[in-house]
Protein backbone atom coordinates (compact mmCIF):
# COMPACT_ATOMS: atom_id res chain seq x y z
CA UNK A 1 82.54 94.07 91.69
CA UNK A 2 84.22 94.26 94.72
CA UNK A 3 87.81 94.19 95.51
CA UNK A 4 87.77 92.15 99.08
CA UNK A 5 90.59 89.72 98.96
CA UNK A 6 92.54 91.03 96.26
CA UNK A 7 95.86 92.63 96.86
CA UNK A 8 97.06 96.24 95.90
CA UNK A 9 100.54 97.47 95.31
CA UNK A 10 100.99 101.18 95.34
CA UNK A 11 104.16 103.40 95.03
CA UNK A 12 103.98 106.36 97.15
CA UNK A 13 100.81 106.59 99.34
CA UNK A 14 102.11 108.06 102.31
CA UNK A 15 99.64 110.36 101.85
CA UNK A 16 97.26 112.44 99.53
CA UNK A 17 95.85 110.73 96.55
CA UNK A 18 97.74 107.91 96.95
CA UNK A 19 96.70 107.68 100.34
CA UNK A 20 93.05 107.81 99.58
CA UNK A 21 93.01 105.56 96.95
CA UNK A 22 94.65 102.64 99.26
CA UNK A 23 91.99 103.75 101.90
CA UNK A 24 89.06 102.89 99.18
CA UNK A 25 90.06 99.89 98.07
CA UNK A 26 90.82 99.09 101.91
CA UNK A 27 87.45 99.95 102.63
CA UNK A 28 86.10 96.72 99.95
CA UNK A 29 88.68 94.88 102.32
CA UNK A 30 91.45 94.42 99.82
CA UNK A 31 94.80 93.92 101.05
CA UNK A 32 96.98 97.26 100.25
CA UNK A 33 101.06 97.08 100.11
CA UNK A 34 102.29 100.80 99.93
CA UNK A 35 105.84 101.27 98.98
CA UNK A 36 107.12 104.43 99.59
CA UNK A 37 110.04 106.66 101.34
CA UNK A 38 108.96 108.42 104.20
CA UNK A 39 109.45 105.66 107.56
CA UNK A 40 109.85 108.50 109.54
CA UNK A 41 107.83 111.70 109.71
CA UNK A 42 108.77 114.27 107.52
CA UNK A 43 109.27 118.31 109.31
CA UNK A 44 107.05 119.61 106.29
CA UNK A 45 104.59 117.00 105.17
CA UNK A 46 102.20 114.57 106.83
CA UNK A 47 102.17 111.00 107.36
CA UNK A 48 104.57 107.56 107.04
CA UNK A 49 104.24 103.99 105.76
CA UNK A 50 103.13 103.31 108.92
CA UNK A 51 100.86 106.04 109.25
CA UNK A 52 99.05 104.81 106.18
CA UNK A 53 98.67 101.36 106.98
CA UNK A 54 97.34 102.33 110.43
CA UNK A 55 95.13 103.94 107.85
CA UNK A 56 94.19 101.37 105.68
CA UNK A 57 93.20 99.06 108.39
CA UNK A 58 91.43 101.41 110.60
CA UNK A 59 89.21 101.12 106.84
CA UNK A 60 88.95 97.35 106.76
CA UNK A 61 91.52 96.55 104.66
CA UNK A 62 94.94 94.77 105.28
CA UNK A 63 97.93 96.88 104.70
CA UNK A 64 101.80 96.13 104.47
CA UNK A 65 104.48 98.86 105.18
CA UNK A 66 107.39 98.59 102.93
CA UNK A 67 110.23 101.05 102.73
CA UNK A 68 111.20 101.53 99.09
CA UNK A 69 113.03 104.01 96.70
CA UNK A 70 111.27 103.06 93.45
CA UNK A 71 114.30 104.93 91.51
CA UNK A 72 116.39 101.46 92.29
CA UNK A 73 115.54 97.92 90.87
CA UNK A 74 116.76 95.77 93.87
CA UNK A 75 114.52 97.74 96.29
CA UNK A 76 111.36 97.24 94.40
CA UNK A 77 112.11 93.60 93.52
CA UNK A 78 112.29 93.17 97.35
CA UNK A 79 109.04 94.90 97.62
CA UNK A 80 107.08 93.48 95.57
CA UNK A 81 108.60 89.80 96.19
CA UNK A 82 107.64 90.56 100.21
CA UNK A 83 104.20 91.57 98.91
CA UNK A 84 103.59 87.91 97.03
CA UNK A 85 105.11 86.52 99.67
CA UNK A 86 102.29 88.48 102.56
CA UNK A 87 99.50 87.96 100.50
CA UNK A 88 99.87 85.57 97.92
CA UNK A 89 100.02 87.62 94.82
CA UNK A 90 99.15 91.02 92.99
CA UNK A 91 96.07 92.03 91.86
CA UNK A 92 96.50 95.72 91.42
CA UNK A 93 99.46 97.90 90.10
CA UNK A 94 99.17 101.44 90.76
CA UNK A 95 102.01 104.24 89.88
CA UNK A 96 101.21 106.84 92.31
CA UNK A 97 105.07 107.85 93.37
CA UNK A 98 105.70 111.51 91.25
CA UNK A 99 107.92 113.56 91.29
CA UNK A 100 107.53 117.46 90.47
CA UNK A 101 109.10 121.04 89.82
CA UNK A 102 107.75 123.99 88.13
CA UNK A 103 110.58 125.32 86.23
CA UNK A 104 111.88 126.21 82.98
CA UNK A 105 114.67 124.62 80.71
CA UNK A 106 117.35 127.07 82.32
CA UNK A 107 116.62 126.80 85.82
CA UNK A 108 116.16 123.10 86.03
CA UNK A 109 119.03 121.51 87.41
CA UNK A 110 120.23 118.43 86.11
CA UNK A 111 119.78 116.23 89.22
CA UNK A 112 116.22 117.96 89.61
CA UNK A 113 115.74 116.72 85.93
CA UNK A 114 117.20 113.25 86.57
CA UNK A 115 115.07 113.24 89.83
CA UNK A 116 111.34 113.46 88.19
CA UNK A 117 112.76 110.88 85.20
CA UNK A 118 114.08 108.35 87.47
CA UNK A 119 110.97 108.77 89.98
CA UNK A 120 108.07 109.39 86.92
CA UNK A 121 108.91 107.59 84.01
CA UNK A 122 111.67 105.11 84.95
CA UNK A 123 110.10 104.10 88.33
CA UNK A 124 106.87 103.57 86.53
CA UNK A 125 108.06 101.47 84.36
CA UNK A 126 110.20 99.47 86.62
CA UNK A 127 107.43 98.94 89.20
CA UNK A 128 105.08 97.85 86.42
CA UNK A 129 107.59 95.35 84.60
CA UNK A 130 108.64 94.47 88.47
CA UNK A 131 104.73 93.61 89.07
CA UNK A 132 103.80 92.32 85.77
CA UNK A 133 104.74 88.61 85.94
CA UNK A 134 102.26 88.29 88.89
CA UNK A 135 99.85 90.49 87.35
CA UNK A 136 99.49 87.59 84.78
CA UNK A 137 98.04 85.32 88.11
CA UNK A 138 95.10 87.17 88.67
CA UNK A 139 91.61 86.97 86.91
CA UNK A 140 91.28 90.56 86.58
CA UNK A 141 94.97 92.45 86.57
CA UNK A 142 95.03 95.92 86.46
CA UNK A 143 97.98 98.50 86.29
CA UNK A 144 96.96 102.25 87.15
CA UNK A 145 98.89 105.54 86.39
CA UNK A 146 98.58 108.66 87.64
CA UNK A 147 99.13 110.47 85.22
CA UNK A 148 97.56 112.77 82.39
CA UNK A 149 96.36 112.25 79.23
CA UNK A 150 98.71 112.66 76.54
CA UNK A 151 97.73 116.38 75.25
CA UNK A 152 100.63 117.92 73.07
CA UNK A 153 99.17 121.26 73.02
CA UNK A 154 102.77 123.60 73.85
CA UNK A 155 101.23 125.60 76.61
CA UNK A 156 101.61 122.11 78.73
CA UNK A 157 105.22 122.29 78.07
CA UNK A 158 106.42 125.61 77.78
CA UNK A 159 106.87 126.85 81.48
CA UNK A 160 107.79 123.28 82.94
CA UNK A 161 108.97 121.36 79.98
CA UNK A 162 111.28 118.35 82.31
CA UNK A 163 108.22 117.68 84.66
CA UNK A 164 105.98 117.63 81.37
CA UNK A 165 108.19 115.15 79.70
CA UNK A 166 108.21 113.05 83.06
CA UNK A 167 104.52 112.99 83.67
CA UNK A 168 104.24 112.25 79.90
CA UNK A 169 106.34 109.18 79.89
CA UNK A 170 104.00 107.60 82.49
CA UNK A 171 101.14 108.09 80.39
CA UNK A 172 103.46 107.18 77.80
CA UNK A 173 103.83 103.65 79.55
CA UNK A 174 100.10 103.39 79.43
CA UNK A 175 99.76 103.59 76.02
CA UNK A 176 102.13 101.21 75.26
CA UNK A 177 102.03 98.72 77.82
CA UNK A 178 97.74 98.51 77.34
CA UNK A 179 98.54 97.46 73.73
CA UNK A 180 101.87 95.00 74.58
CA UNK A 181 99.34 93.57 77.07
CA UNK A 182 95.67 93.20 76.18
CA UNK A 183 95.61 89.76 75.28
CA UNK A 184 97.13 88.97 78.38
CA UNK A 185 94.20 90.70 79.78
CA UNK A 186 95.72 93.14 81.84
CA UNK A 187 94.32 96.48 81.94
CA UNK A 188 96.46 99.63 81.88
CA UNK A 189 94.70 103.18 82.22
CA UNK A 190 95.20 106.38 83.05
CA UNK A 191 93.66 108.45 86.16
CA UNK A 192 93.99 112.40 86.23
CA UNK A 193 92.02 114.81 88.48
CA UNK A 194 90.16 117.94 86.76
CA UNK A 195 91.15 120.01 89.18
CA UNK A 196 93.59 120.62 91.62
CA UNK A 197 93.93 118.73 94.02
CA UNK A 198 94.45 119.02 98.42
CA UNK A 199 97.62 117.72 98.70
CA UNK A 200 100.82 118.49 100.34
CA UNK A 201 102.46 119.53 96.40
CA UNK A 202 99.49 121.61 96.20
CA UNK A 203 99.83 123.80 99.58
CA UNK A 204 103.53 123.62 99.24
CA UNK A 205 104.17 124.49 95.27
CA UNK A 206 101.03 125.50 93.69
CA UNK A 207 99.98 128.58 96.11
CA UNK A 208 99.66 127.55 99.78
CA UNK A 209 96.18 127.57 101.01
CA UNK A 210 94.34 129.72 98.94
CA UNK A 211 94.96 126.89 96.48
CA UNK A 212 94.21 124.12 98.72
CA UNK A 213 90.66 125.96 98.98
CA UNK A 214 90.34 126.06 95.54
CA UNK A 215 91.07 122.35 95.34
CA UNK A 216 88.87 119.19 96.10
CA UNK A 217 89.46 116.54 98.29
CA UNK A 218 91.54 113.58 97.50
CA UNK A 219 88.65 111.19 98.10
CA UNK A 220 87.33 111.82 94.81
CA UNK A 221 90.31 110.27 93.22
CA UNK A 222 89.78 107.29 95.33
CA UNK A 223 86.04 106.99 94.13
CA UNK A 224 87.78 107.14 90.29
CA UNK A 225 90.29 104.68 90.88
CA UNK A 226 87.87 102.05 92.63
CA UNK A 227 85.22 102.67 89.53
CA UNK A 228 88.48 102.06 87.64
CA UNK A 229 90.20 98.67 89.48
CA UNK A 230 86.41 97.05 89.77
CA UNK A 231 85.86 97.30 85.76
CA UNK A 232 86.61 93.99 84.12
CA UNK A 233 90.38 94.24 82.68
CA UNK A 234 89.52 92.45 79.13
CA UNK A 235 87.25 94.63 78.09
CA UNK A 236 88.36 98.71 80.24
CA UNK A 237 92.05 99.11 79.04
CA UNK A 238 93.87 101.88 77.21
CA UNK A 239 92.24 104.57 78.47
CA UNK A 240 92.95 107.71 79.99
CA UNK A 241 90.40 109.17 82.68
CA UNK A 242 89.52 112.13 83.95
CA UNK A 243 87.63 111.67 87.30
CA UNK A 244 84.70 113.82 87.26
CA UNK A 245 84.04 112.80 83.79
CA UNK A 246 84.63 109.16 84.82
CA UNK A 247 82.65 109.20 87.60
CA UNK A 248 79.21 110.90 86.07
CA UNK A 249 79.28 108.01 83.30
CA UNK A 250 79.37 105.39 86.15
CA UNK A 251 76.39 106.99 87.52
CA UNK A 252 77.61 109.65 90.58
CA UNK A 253 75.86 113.01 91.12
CA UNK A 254 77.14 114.66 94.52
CA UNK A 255 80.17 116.28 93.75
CA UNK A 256 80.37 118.87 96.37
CA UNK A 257 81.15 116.88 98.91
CA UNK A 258 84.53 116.93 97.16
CA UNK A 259 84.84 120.32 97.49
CA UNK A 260 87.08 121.71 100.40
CA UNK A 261 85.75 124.94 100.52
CA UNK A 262 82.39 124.87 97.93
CA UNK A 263 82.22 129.54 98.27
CA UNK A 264 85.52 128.74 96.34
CA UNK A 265 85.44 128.32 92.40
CA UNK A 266 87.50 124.97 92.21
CA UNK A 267 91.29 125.61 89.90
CA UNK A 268 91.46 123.65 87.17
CA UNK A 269 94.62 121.01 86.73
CA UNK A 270 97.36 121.07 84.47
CA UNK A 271 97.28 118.77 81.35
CA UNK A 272 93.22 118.87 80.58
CA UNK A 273 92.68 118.79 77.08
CA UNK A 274 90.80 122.10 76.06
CA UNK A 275 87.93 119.92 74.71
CA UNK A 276 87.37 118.28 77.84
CA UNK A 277 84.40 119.71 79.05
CA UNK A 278 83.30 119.49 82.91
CA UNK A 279 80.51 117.53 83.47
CA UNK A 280 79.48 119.90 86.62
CA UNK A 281 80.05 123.14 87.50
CA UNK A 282 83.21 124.14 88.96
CA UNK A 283 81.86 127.24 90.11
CA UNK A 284 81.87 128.04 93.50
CA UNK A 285 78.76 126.54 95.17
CA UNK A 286 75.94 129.05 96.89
């Protein structure tokens, strides 16, 4: 299946994963709204709204720019009525936007805490009740999160519990909203990377770029998400993904070219389940 024609609305996507993932789909020349923060450049990370639809283009895709704090309900009404009102309709729901601090119950301020709830769980939830009622239009609706699956083993909680709540709750909403809406035929999963990942929260909180090294590339999520978006929604719902596993069961084999430095072993993520086991090596290639 291919997703020409059919329109994408992503929170965040200014760059990184969510960045990649609009550039895939833009690439089957689908039409890609990202709603996000950053209109101007930003002194520590890379890229804009603009940037990425410059982006998404330059792939083959359509892309709308469209300046939005998902924390606030009149600002992603307005987005996603100017997206209906671009391309016709929604196709495609993905919760990108996140929010994140490593830190424990005592040194987590309140506003940092209300932060990665409002951004997380409460902006996931708004943008996919906000999307929802088009959703319904399409003939294959799908709402992405991502976001991990939900593993309550303590060690995911103890050093960060207020981010792990927050990522929670958007897997949370996948749960939830996959069984409120499968006989509307709308498909709600979950998309989480085995490793870490080369993004700007990586280099900047994780480790700098001895991480980043250790890290693959951000395309891979794209290649996840598009095996994801092009299942049929009636019958691939509910489920929560890791992307290498994903990926092997829908028939890839070259994962190195994923790898940003392959003499590195690759780091594993937070929030894999211990019984999750990779389906290649994350050793360091060579």
């Amino acid at each position: 299946m291919s997703l020409s024609g059919k329109t994408a609305f992503i929170s965040g996507g200014s760059r990184g994963i969510g960045l990649a993932i609009a550039t895939r789909l833009a690439a089957d020349g689908a039409n890609v709204a990202i709603a996000a923060k950053t209109a101007e450049p930003h002194p520590k990370l890379p890229g804009t709204i603009y940037a990425s639809v410059e982006e998404i283009e330059k792939a083959g895709g359509k892309g709308l720019p469209l300046v939005c704090d998902i924390r606030y309900e009149d600002q992603v009404e307005a987005a996603v009525n100017k997206t209906v009102e671009t391309f016709g309709g929604i196709d495609i729901c993905i919760n990108n936007a996140s929010a994140i601090q490593l830190t424990g119950t005592l040194q987590t301020e309140m506003k940092r805490f209300d932060l990665m709830h409002g951004i997380n769980t409460r902006g996931t939830f708004l943008v996919s009740k906000s999307c929802i009622p088009h959703l319904k239009k399409s003939d294959n609706p799908h709402i992405l999160n991502l976001s991990p699956p939900l593993d309550l083993n303590p060690k995911w909680f103890a050093n960060h519990v207020a981010y792990t709540i927050a990522k929670y709750g958007m897997s949370l909403c996948v749960l939830g909203m996959s069984a409120e809406f499968k006989s509307q035929g709308i498909a709600v999963n979950a998309l989480w990377p085995r490793t870490t990942i080369a993004t700007a929260a990586v280099a900047n909180l994780l480790g700098g770029d001895r991480m980043v090294q250790a890290s693959r590339k951000p395309e891979i999520m794209g290649d996840a998400a598009h095996c994801i978006l092009t299942k049929a929604a009636k019958e691939f719902t509910g489920n929560f993904c890791i992307d290498d596993t994903l990926l092997v069961e829908n028939g890839f084999t070259d994962f190195d070219k994923y790898r940003v430095d392959p003499s590195v072993d690759l780091m594993p993520d937070f929030f894999v389940p211990e019984d999750s086991e990779a389906p290649v090596s994350l050793k360091a290639v060579g």
